[in-house]
C-alpha atoms as a PDB file:
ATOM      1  CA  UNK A   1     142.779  95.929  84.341  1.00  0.00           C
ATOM      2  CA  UNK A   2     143.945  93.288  81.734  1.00  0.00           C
ATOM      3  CA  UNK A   3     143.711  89.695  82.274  1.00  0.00           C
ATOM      4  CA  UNK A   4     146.484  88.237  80.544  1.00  0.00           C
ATOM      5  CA  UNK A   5     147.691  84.466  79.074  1.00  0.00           C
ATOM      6  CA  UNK A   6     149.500  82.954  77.060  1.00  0.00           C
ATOM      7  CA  UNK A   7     148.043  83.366  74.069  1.00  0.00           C
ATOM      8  CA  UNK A   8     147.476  87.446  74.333  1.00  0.00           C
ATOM      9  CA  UNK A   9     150.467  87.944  76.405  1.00  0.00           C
ATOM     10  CA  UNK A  10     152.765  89.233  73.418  1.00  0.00           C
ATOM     11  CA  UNK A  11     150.625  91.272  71.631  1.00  0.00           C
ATOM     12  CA  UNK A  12     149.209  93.034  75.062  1.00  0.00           C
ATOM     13  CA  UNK A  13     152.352  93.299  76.887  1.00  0.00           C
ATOM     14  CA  UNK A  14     155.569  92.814  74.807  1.00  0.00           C
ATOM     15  CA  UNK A  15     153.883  95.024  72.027  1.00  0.00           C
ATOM     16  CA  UNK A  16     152.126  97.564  73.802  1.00  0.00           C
ATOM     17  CA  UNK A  17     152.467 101.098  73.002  1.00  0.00           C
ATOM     18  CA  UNK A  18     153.085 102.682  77.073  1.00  0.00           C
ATOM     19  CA  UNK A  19     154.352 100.513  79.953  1.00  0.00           C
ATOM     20  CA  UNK A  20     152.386  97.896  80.759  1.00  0.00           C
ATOM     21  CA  UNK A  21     152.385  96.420  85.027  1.00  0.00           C
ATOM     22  CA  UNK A  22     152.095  92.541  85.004  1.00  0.00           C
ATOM     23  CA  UNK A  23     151.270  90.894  88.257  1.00  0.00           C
ATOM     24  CA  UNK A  24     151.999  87.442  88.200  1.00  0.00           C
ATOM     25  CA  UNK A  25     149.495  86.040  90.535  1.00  0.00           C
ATOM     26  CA  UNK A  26     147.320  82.848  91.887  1.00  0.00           C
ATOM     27  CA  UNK A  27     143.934  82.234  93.243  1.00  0.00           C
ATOM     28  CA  UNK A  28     145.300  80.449  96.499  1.00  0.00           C
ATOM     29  CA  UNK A  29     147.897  83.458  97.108  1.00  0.00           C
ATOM     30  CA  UNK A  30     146.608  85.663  99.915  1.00  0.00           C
ATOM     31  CA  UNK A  31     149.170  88.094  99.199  1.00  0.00           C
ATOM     32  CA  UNK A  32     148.060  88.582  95.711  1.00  0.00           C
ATOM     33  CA  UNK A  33     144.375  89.149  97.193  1.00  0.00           C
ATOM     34  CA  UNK A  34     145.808  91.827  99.294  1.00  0.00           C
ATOM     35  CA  UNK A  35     147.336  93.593  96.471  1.00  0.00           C
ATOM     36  CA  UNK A  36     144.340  93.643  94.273  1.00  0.00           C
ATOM     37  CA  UNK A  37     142.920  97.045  95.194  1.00  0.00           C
ATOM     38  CA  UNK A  38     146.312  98.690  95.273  1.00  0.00           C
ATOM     39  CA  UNK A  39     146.902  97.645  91.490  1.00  0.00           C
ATOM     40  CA  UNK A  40     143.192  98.911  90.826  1.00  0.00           C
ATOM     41  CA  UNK A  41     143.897 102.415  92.340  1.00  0.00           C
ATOM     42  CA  UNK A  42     147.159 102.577  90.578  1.00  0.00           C
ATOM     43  CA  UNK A  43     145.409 101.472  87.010  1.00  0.00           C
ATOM     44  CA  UNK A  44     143.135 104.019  87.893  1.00  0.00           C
ATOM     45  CA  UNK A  45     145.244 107.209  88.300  1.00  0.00           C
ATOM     46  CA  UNK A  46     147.781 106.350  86.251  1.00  0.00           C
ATOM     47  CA  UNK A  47     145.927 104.485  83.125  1.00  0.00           C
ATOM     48  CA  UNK A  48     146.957 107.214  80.487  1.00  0.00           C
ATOM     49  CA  UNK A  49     150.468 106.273  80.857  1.00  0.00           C
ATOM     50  CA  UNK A  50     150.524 103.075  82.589  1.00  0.00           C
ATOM     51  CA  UNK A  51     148.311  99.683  81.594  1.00  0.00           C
ATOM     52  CA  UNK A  52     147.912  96.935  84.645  1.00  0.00           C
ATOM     53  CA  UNK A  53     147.337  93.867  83.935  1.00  0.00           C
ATOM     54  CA  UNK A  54     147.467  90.125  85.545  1.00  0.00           C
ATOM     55  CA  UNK A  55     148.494  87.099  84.354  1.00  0.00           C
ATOM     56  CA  UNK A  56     146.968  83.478  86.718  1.00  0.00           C
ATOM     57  CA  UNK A  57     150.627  81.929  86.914  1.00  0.00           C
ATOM     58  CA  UNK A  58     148.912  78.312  87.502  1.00  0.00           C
ATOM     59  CA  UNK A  59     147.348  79.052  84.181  1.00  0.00           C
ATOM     60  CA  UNK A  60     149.500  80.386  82.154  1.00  0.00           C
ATOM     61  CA  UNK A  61     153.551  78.194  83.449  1.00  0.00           C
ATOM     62  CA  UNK A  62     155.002  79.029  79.813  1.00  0.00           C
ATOM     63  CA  UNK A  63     155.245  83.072  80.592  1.00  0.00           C
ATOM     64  CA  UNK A  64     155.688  82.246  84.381  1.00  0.00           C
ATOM     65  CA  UNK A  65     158.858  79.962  83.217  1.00  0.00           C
ATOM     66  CA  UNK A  66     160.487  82.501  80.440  1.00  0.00           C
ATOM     67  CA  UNK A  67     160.553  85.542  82.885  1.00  0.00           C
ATOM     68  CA  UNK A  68     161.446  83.368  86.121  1.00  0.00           C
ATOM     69  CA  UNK A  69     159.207  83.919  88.417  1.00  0.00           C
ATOM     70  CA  UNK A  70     159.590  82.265  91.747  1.00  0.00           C
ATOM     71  CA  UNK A  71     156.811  83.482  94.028  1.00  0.00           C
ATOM     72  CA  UNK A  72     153.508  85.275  93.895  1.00  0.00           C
ATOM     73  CA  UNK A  73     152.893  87.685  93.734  1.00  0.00           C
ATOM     74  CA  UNK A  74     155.595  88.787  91.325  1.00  0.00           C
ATOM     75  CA  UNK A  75     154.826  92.498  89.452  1.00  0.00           C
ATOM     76  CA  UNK A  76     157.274  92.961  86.339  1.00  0.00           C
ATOM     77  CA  UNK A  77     157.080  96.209  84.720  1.00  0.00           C
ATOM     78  CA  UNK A  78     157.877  95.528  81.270  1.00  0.00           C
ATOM     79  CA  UNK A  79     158.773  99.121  78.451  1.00  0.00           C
ATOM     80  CA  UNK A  80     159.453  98.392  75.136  1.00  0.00           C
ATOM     81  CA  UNK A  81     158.814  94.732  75.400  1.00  0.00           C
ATOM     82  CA  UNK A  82     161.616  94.669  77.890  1.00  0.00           C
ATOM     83  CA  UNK A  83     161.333  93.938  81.940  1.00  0.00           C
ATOM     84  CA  UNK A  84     162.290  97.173  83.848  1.00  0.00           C
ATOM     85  CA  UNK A  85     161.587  96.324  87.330  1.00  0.00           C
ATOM     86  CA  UNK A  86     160.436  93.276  89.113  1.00  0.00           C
ATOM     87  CA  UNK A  87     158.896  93.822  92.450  1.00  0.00           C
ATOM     88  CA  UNK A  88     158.598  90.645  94.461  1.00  0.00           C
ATOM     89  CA  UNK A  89     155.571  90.075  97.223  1.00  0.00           C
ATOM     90  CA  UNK A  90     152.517  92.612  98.054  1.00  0.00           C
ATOM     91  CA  UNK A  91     153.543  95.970  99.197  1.00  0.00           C
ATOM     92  CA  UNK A  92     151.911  98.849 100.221  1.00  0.00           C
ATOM     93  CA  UNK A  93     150.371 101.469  97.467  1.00  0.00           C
ATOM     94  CA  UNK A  94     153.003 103.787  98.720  1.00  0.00           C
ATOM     95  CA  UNK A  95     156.018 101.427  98.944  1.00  0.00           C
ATOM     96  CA  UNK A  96     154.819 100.341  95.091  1.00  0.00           C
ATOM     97  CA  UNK A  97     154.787 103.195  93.546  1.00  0.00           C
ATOM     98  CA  UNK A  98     158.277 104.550  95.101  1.00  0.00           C
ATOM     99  CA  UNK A  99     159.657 101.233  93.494  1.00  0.00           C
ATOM    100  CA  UNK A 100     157.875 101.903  90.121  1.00  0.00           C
ATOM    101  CA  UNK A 101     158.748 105.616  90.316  1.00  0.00           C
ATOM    102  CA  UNK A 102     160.672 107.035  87.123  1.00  0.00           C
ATOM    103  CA  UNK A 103     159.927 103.978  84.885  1.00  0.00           C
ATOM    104  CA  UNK A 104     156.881 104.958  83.787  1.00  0.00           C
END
């Protein structure tokens, strides 16, 4: 898994060469805690055509502020530098990849 910020965010997301799964996340979110593993597991079966990374929203406002994120945790699923899907709150593996399924 990537960790993202604003300073490698373009190159690793916007100009990536497969889909790339951002979770917009922050240390005090239990939520985003909960979540952790699931994005692992995913990263893990699906890292030939799918790259997972996470960007600290506390850390990094600018990129939290130009995609409009409201909560954490927030996954976008950005394709050819462009958001696909935007998945709001933790979910289960299961629900997650349903929601992802045919965008990557």
């Amino acid at each position: 898994m990537i960790t993202l910020t604003s300073e490698n965010f373009d190159d690793r997301v916007l100009g990536a060469g497969k889909p790339v799964l951002v979770e917009f996340w922050a240390e005090w979110c239990p939520p985003c805690k909960m979540i952790a593993p699931i994005l692992e597991q995913i990263e893990a079966e699906y890292g030939d055509r799918l790259t997972v990374g996470k960007l600290n929203g506390d850390e990094n406002t600018d990129i939290v502020t130009r995609y409009g994120v409201m909560g954490f945790p927030t996954l976008n699923l950005y394709r050819d530098g462009e958001v696909v899907r935007q998945i709001v709150g933790a979910k289960s593996k299961r629900m997650l990849l349903a929601d992802l399924d045919g965008h990557f």
